[in-house]
N, C-alpha and C. Protein backbone atom coordinates (compact mmCIF):
# COMPACT_ATOMS: atom_id res chain seq x y z
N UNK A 1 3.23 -2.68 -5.53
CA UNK A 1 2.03 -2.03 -5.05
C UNK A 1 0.83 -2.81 -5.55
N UNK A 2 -0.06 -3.09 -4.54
CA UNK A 2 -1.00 -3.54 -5.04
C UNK A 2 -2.39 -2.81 -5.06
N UNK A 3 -2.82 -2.46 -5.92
CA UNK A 3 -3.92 -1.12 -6.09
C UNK A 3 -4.81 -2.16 -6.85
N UNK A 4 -6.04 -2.18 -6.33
CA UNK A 4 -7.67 -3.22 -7.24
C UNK A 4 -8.50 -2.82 -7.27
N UNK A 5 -9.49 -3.06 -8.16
CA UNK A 5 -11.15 -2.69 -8.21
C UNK A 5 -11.53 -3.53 -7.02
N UNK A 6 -12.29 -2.59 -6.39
CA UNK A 6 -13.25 -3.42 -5.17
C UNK A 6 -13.84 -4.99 -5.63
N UNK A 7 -14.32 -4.94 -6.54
CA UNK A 7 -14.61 -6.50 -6.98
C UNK A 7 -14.00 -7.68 -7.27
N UNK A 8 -12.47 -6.88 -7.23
CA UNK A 8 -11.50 -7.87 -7.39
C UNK A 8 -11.18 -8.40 -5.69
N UNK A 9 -11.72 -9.60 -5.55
CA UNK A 9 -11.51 -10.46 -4.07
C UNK A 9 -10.20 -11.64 -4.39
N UNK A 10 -9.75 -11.59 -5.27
CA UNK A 10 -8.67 -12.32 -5.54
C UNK A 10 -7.15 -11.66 -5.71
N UNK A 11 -7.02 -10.38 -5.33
CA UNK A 11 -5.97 -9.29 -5.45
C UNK A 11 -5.15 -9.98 -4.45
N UNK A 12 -3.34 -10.17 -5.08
CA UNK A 12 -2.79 -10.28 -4.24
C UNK A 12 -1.79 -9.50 -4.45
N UNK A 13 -0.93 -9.28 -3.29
CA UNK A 13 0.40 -8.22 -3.71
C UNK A 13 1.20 -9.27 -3.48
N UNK A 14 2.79 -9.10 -4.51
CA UNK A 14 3.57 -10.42 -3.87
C UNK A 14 4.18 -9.62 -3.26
N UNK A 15 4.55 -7.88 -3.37
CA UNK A 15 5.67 -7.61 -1.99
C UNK A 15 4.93 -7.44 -0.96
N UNK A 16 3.88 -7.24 -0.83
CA UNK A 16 3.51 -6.91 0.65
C UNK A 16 2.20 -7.57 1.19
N UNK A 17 2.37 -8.98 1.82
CA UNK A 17 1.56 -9.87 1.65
C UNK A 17 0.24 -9.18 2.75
N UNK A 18 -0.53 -9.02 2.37
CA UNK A 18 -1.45 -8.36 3.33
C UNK A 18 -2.09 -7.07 3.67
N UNK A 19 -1.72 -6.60 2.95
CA UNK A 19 -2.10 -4.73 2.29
C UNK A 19 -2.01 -4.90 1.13
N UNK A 20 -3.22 -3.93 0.82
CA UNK A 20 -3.42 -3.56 -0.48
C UNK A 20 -4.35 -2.51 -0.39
N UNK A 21 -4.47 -1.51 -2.01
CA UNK A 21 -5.29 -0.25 -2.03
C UNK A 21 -6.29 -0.61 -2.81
N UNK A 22 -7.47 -0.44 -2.20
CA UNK A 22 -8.62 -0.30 -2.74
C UNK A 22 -9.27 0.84 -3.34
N UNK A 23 -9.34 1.31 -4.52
CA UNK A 23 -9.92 2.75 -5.46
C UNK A 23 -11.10 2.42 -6.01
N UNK A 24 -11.79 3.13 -5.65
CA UNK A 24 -12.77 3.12 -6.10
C UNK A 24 -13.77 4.46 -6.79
N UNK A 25 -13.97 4.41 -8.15
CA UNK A 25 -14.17 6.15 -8.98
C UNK A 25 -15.67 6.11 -8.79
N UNK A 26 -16.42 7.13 -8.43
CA UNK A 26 -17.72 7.48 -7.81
C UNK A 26 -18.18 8.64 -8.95
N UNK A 27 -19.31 9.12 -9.10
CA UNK A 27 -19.62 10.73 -8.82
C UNK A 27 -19.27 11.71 -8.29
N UNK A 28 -19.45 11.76 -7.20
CA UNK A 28 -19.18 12.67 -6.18
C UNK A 28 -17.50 12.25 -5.96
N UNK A 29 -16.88 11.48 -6.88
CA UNK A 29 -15.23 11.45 -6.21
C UNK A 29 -14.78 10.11 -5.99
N UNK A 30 -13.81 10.51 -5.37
CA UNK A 30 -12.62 8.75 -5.08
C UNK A 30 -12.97 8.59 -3.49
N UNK A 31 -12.62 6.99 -3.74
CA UNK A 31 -12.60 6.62 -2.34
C UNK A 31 -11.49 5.70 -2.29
N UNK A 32 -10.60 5.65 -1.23
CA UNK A 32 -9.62 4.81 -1.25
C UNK A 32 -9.62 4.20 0.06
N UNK A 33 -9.27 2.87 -0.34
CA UNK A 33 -9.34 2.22 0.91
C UNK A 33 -8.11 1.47 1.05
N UNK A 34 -6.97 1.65 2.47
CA UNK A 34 -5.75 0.56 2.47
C UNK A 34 -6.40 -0.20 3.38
N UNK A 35 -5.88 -1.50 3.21
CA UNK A 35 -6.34 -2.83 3.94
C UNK A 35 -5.13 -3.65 4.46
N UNK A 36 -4.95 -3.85 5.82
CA UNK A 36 -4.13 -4.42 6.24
C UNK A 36 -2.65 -3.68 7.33
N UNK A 37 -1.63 -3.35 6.93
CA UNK A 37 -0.93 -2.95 7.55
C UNK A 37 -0.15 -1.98 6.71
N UNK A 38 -0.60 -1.00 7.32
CA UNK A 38 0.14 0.60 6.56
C UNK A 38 1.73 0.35 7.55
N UNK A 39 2.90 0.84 7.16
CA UNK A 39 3.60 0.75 7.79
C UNK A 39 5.34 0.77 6.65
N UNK A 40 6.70 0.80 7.69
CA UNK A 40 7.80 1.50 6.50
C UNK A 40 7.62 1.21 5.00
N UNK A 41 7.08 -0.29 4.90
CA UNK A 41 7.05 -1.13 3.68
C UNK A 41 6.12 -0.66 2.67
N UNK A 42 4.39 -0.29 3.37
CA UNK A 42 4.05 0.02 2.51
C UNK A 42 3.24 1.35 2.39
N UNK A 43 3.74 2.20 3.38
CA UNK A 43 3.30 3.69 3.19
C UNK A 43 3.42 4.17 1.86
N UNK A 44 4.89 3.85 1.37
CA UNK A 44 5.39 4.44 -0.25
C UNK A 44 4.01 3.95 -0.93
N UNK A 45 3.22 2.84 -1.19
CA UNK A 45 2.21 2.22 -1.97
C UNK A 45 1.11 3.54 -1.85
N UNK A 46 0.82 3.90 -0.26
CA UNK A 46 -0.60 4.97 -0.56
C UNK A 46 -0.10 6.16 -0.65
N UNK A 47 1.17 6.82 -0.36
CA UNK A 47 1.31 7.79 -0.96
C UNK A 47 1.40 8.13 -2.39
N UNK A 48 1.62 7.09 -2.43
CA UNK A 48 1.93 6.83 -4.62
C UNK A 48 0.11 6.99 -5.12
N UNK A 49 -0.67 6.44 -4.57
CA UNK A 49 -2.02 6.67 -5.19
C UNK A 49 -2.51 7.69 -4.97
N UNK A 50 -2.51 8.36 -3.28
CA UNK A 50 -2.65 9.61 -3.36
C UNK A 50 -2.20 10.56 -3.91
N UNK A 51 -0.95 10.87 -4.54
CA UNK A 51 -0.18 11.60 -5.08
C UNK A 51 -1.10 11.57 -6.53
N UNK A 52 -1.85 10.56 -7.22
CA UNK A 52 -2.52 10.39 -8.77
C UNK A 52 -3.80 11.76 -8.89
N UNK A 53 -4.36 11.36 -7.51
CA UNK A 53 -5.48 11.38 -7.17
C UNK A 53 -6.27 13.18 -6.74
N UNK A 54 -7.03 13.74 -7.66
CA UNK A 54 -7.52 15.11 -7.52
C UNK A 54 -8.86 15.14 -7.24
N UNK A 55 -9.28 16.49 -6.90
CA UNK A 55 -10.66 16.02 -6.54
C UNK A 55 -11.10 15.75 -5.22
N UNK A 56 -12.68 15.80 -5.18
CA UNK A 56 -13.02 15.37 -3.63
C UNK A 56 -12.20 13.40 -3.50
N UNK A 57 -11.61 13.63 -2.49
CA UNK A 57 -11.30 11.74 -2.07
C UNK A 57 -11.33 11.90 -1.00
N UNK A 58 -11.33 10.47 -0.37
CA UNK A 58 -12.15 9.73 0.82
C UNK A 58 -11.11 8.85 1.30
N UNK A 59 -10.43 8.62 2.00
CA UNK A 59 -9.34 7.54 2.52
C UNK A 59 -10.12 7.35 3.96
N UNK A 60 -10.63 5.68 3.82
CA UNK A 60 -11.85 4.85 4.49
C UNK A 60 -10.29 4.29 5.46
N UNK A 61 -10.38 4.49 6.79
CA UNK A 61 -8.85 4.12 7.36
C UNK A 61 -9.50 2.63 8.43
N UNK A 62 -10.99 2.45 8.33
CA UNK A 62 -11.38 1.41 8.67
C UNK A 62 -10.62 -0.39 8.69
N UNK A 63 -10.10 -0.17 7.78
CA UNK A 63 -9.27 -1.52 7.50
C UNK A 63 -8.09 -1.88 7.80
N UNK A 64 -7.24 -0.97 8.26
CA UNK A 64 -6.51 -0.71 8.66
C UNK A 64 -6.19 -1.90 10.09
N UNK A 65 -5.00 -2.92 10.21
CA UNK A 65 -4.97 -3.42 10.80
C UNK A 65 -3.89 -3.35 11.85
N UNK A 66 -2.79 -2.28 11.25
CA UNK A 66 -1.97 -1.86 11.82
C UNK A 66 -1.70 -0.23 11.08
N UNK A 67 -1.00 0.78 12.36
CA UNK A 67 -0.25 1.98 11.62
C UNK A 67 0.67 2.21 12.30
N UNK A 68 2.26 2.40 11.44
CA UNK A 68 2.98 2.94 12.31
C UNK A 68 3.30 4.52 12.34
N UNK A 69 4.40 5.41 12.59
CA UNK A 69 4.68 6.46 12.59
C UNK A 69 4.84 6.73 10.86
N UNK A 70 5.05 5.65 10.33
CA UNK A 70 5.51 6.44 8.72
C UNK A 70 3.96 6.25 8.21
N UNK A 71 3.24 5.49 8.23
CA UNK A 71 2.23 5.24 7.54
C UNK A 71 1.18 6.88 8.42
N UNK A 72 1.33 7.16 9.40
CA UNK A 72 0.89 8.57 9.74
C UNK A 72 1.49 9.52 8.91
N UNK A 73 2.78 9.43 8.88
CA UNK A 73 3.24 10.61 8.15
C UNK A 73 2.55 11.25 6.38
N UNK A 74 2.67 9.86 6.05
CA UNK A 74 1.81 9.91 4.77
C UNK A 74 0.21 10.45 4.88
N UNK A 75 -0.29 10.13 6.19
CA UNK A 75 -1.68 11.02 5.87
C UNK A 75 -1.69 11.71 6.34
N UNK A 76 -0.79 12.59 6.92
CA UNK A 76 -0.38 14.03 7.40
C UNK A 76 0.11 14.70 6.43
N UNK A 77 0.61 14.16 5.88
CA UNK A 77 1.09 14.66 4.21
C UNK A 77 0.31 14.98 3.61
N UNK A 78 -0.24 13.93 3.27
CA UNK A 78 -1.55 14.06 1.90
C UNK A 78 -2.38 15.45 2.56
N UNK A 79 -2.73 15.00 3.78
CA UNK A 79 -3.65 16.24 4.22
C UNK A 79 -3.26 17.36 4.41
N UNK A 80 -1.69 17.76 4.24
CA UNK A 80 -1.28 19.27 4.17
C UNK A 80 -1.26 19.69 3.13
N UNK A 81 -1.00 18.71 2.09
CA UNK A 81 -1.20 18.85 0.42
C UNK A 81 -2.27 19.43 0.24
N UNK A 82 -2.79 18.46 0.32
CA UNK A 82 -4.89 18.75 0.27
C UNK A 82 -5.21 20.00 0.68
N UNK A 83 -4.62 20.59 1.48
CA UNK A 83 -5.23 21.77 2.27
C UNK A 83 -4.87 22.99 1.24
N UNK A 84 -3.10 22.70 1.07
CA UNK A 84 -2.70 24.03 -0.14
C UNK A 84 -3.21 23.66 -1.22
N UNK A 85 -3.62 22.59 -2.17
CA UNK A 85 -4.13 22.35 -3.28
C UNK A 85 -5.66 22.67 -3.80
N UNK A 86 -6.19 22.65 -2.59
CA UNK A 86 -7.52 22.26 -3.12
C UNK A 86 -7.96 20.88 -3.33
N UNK A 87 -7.76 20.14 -2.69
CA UNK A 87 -7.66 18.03 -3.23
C UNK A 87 -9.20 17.83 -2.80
N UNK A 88 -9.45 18.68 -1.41
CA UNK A 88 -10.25 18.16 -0.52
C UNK A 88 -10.50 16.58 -0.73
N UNK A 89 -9.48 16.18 -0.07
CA UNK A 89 -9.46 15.08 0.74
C UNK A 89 -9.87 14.93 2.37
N UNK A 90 -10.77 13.70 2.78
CA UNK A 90 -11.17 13.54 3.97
C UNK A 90 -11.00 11.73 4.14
N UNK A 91 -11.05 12.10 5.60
CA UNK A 91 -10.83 10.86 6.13
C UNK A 91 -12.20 9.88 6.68
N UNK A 92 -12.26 8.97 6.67
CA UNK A 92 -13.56 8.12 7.66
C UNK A 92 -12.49 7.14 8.72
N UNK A 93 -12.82 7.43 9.89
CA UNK A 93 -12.00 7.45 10.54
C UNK A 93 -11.45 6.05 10.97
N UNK A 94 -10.21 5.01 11.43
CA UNK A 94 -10.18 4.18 11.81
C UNK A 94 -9.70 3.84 13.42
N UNK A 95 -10.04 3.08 14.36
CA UNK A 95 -9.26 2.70 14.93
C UNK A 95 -8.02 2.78 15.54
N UNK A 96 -7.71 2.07 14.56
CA UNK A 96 -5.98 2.10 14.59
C UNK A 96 -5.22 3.27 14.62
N UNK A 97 -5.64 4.27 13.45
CA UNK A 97 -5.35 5.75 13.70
C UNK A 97 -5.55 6.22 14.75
N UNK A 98 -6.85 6.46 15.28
CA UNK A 98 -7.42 7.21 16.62
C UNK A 98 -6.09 6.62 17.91
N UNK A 99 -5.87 5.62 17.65
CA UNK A 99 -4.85 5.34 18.47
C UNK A 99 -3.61 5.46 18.52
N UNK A 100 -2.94 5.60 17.50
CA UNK A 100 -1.62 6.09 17.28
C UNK A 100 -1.54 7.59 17.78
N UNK A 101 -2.95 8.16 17.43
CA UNK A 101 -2.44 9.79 17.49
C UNK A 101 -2.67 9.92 19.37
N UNK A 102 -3.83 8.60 19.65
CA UNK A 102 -3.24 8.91 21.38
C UNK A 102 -1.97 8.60 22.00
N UNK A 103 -1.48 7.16 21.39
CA UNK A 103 0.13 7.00 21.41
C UNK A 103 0.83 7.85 21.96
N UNK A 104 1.37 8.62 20.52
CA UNK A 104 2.06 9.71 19.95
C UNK A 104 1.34 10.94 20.76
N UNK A 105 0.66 10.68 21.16
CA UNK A 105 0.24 12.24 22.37
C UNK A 105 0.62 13.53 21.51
N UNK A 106 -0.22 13.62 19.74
CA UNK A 106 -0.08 13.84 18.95
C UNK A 106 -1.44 14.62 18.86
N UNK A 107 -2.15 15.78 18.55
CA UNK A 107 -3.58 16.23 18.26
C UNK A 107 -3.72 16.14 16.88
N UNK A 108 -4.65 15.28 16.95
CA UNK A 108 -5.46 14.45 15.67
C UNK A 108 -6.01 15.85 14.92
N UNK A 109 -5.61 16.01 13.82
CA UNK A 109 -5.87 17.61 12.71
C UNK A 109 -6.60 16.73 11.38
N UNK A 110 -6.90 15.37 11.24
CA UNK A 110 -7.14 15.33 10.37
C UNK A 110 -8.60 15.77 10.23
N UNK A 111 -9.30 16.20 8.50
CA UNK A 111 -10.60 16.33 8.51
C UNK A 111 -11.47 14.58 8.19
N UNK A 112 -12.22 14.41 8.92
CA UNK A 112 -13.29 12.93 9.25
C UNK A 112 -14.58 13.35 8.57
N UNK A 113 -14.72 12.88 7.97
CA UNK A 113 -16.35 12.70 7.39
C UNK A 113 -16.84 11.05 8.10
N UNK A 114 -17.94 11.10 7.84
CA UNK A 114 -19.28 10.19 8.59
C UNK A 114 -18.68 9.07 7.36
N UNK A 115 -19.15 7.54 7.62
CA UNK A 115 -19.01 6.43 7.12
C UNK A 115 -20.24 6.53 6.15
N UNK A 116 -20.97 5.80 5.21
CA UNK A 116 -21.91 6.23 4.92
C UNK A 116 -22.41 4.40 4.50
């Protein structure tokens, strides 16, 4: 798993050449960002950070260069968690997502907050 401080521009993962999680600890909360290709290999990676993670958080799905059905499942997850827990977790929305859930002819339930 490769999990970095935003300032780290030299982060590499050796298993999963091309994704990685970006955390970042705020005031107002977490923000997490995956970069690259969510998918069987490395869904386990953001569910593992989300699973750490309490509190208002932010999963930025902007970077996102690919998603498949498992890498959805995981933020369908997190966000049913979130809902019985109290996590309040939200999404800023990506692309790639918006499109899977037209794919999958699937109704998009996640909660989206504004980019900022």
């Amino acid at each position: 798993m490769n999990v970095s401080d935003p300032d780290d521009h030299d982060a590499v993962n050796r298993h999963n050449f091309g994704f990685r999680i970006v955390v970042s600890e705020h005031a107002a909360g977490t923000v997490v960002v995956p970069e690259g290709d969510l998918d069987l290999c490395t869904a386990p990676d953001l569910e593992a950070v989300l699973a750490t993670k309490s509190g208002p958080v932010v999963v930025d799905l902007r970077k996102l260069s690919f998603i498949d059905l498992t890498g959805l499942r995981v933020l369908l997850d997190a966000d049913a968690h979130s809902r019985q827990d109290g996590m309040n977790l939200r999404f800023i929305p990506g692309p790639m997502v918006r499109r899977l859930f037209e794919v999958a002819q699937l109704p998009d339930s996640l909660w989206y907050v504004e980019a900022r």
